[in-house]
Structure formats: structure tokens, C-alpha cells
Protein backbone atom coordinates (compact mmCIF):
# COMPACT_ATOMS: atom_id res chain seq x y z
CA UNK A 1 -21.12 27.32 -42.48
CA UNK A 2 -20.03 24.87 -39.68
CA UNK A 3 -18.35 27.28 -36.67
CA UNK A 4 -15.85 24.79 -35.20
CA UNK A 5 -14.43 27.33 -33.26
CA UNK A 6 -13.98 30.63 -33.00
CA UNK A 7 -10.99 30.67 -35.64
CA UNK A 8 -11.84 27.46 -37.59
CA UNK A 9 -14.92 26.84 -39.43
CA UNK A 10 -16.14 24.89 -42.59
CA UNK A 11 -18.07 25.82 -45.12
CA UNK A 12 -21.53 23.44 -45.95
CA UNK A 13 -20.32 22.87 -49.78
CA UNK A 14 -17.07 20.93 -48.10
CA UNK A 15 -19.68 18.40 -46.85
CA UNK A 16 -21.96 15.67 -48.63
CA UNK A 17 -24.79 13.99 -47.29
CA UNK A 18 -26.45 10.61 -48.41
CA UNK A 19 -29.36 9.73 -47.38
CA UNK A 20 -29.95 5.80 -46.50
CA UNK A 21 -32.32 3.43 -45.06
CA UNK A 22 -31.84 2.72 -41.75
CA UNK A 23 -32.33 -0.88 -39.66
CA UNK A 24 -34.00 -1.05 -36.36
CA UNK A 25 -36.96 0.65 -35.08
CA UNK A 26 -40.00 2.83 -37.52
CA UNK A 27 -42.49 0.48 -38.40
CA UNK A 28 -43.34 0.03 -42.18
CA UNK A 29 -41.57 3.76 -42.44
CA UNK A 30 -38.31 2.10 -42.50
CA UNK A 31 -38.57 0.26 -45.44
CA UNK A 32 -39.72 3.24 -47.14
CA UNK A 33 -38.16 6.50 -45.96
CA UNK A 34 -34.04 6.84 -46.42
CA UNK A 35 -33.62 8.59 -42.88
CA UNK A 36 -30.01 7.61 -42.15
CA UNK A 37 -27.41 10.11 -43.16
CA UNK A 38 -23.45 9.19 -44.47
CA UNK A 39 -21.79 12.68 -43.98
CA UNK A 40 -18.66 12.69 -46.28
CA UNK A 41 -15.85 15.48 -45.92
CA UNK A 42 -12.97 15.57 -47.61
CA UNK A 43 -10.36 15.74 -45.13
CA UNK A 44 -7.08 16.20 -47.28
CA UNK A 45 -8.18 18.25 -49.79
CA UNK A 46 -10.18 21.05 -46.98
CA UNK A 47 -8.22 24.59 -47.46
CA UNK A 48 -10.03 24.93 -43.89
CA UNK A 49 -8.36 22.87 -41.81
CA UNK A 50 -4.28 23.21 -41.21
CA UNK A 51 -1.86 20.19 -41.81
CA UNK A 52 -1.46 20.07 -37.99
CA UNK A 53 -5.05 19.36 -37.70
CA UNK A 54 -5.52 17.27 -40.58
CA UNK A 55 -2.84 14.94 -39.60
CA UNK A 56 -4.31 14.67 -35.77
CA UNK A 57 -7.64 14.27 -37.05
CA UNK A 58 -6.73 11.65 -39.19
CA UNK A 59 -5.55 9.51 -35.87
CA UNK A 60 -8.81 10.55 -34.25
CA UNK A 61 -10.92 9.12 -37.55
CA UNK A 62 -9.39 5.51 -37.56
CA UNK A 63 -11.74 3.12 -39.63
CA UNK A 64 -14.01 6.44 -40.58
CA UNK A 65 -11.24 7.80 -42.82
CA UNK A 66 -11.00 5.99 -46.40
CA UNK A 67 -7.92 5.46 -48.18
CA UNK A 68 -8.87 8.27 -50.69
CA UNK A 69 -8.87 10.58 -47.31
CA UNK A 70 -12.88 10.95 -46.92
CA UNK A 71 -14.25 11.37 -43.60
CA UNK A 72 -17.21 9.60 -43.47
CA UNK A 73 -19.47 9.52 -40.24
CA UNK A 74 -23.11 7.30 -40.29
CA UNK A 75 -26.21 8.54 -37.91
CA UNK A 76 -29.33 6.87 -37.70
CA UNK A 77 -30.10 7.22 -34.55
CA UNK A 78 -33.49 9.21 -34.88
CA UNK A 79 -35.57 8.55 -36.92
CA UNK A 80 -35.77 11.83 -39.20
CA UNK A 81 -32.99 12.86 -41.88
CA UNK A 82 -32.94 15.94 -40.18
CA UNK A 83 -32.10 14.70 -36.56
CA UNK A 84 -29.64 12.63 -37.76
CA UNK A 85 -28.11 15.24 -40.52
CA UNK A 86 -27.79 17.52 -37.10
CA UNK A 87 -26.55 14.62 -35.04
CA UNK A 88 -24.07 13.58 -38.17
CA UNK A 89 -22.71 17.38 -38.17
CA UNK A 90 -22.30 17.55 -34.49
CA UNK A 91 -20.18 14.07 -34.24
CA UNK A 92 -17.73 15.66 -37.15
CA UNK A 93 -17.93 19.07 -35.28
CA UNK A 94 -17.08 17.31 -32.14
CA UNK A 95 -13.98 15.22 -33.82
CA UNK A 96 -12.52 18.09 -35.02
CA UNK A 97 -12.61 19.73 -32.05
CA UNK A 98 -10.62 17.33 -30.69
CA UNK A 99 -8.24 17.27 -33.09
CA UNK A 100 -7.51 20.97 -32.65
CA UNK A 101 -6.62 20.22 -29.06
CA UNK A 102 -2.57 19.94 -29.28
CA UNK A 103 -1.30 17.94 -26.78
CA UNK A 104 1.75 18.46 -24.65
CA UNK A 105 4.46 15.93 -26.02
CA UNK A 106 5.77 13.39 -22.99
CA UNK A 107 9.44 14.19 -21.79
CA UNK A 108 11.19 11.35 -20.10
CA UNK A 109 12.18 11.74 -16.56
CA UNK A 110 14.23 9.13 -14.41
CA UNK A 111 13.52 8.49 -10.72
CA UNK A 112 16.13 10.28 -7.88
CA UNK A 113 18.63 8.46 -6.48
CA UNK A 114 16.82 9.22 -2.92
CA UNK A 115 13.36 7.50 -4.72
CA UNK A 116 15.57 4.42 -5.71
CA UNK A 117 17.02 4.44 -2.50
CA UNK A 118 13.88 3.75 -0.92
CA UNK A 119 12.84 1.51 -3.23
CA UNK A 120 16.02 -0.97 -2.94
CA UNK A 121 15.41 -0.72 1.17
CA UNK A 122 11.73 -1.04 0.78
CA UNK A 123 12.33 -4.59 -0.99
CA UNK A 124 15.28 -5.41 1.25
CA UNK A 125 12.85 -5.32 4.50
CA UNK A 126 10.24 -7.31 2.26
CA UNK A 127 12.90 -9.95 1.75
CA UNK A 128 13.32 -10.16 5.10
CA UNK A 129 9.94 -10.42 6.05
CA UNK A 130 9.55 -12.98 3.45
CA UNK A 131 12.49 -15.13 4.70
CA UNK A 132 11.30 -15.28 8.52
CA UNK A 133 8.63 -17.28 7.03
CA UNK A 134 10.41 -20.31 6.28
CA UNK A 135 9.59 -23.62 8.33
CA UNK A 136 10.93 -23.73 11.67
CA UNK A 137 12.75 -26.89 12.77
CA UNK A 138 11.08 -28.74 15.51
CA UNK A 139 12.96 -29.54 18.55
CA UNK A 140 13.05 -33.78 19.18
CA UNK A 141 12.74 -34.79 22.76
């Protein structure tokens, strides 16, 4: 059982792990040992996680999410299946986390006619600046 939080949490048979062999750094052990993980969870069809969620989630996934709706996160960053099975749980425990966050929608507001006020005067003066810069004419003797 993943605890997500302290109302949402998935149960381990909602998650699949394959294991992989990993590129970079282990010696002749990478060629041998699968020790990266692919964590795949179904994201539309988990009875844990609320539409609200799913749908937020599925912004947060982007190019992790497949068309069939599979979450699918990749860690090899250590260089045991068991680091990076904990490392692959805590990226997924992490998104969802953030997806459970519901963010306050944006309401529209217009500037005060006292802010556009000072706006027109403050590029008035600036135009006049700006025009007490032209080229003065020269007095001929």
C-alpha cells in the first residue's frame, strides 16, 4: 500500500514493475543485471484516485502518460532494482501529490481609473522628456 496522503492511497497490485538494463555507469554488471525499473499504473482505470485528480494528473504526466492511459515513470539512477523501485515509487508518489493540490482558478481584474491615470501622465512627462532631446538649432554669426 502506497500512503499518498492521509485520505488517498494506492494499493501495490495497481502498480507493475519491469525490470531493465540500464546504460551508464556498473562495470561488466550492467550488461548483466536488469537494475532499471519502468513503474506502470494505470491511471484511468484506478478506483483510488477521483476524476478531479485523474484529470490534473494527467496534465502533470505529459509524455509519461500513454494513449491507453498508463503512467509510466523510468529510474535508473542507482544502481540496484531496489533503489530505483523506491526512487520509481517516490517520483509517482510525488506526482500525485501534486496533482491533489487544487489550484485557485485566475479571476480577471482591470486596473483603476486612478492606476491608468498615472500611467497616461507617467508617459506624458516621458514624452516630454523625450522631445527636449531633439537637436538644437545653432545660432549663425
Amino acid at each position: 500500500m502506497l500512503q499518498i496522503s492521509p485520505s488517498v492511497s494506492i494499493d501495490e497490485s495497481e502498480i507493475t514493475y519491469d525490470f531493465i538494463r540500464a546504460a551508464g555507469p556498473g562495470g561488466q554488471n550492467v550488461n548483466k543485471v536488469a537494475t532499471a525499473v519502468q513503474l506502470r499504473f494505470d491511471l484511468r482505470g484506478s478506483p483510488s484516485l477521483t476524476a478531479e485528480v485523474k484529470d490534473r494528473l494527467t496534465g502533470l504526466a505529459g509524455r509519461r502518460l500513454t494513449r491507453e492511459g498508463i503512467l509510466v515513470i523510468e529510474a535508473r539512477r542507482y544502481r540496484t532494482q531496489e533503489q530505483n523501485r523506491l526512487d520509481a515509487n517516490g517520483r509517482l508518489m510525488e506526482l500525485i501529490r501534486r496533482a491533489l493540490v487544487k489550484h485557485k482558478p485566475r479571476r480577471a481584474t482591470r486596473p483603476s481609473q486612478a492606476a491608468n491615470a498615472r500611467r497616461i501622465e507617467a508617459k506624458v512627462r516621458h514624452a516630454r522628456i523625450k522631445k527636449t532631446r531633439g537637436i538644437k538649432p545653432t545660432v549663425n554669426d
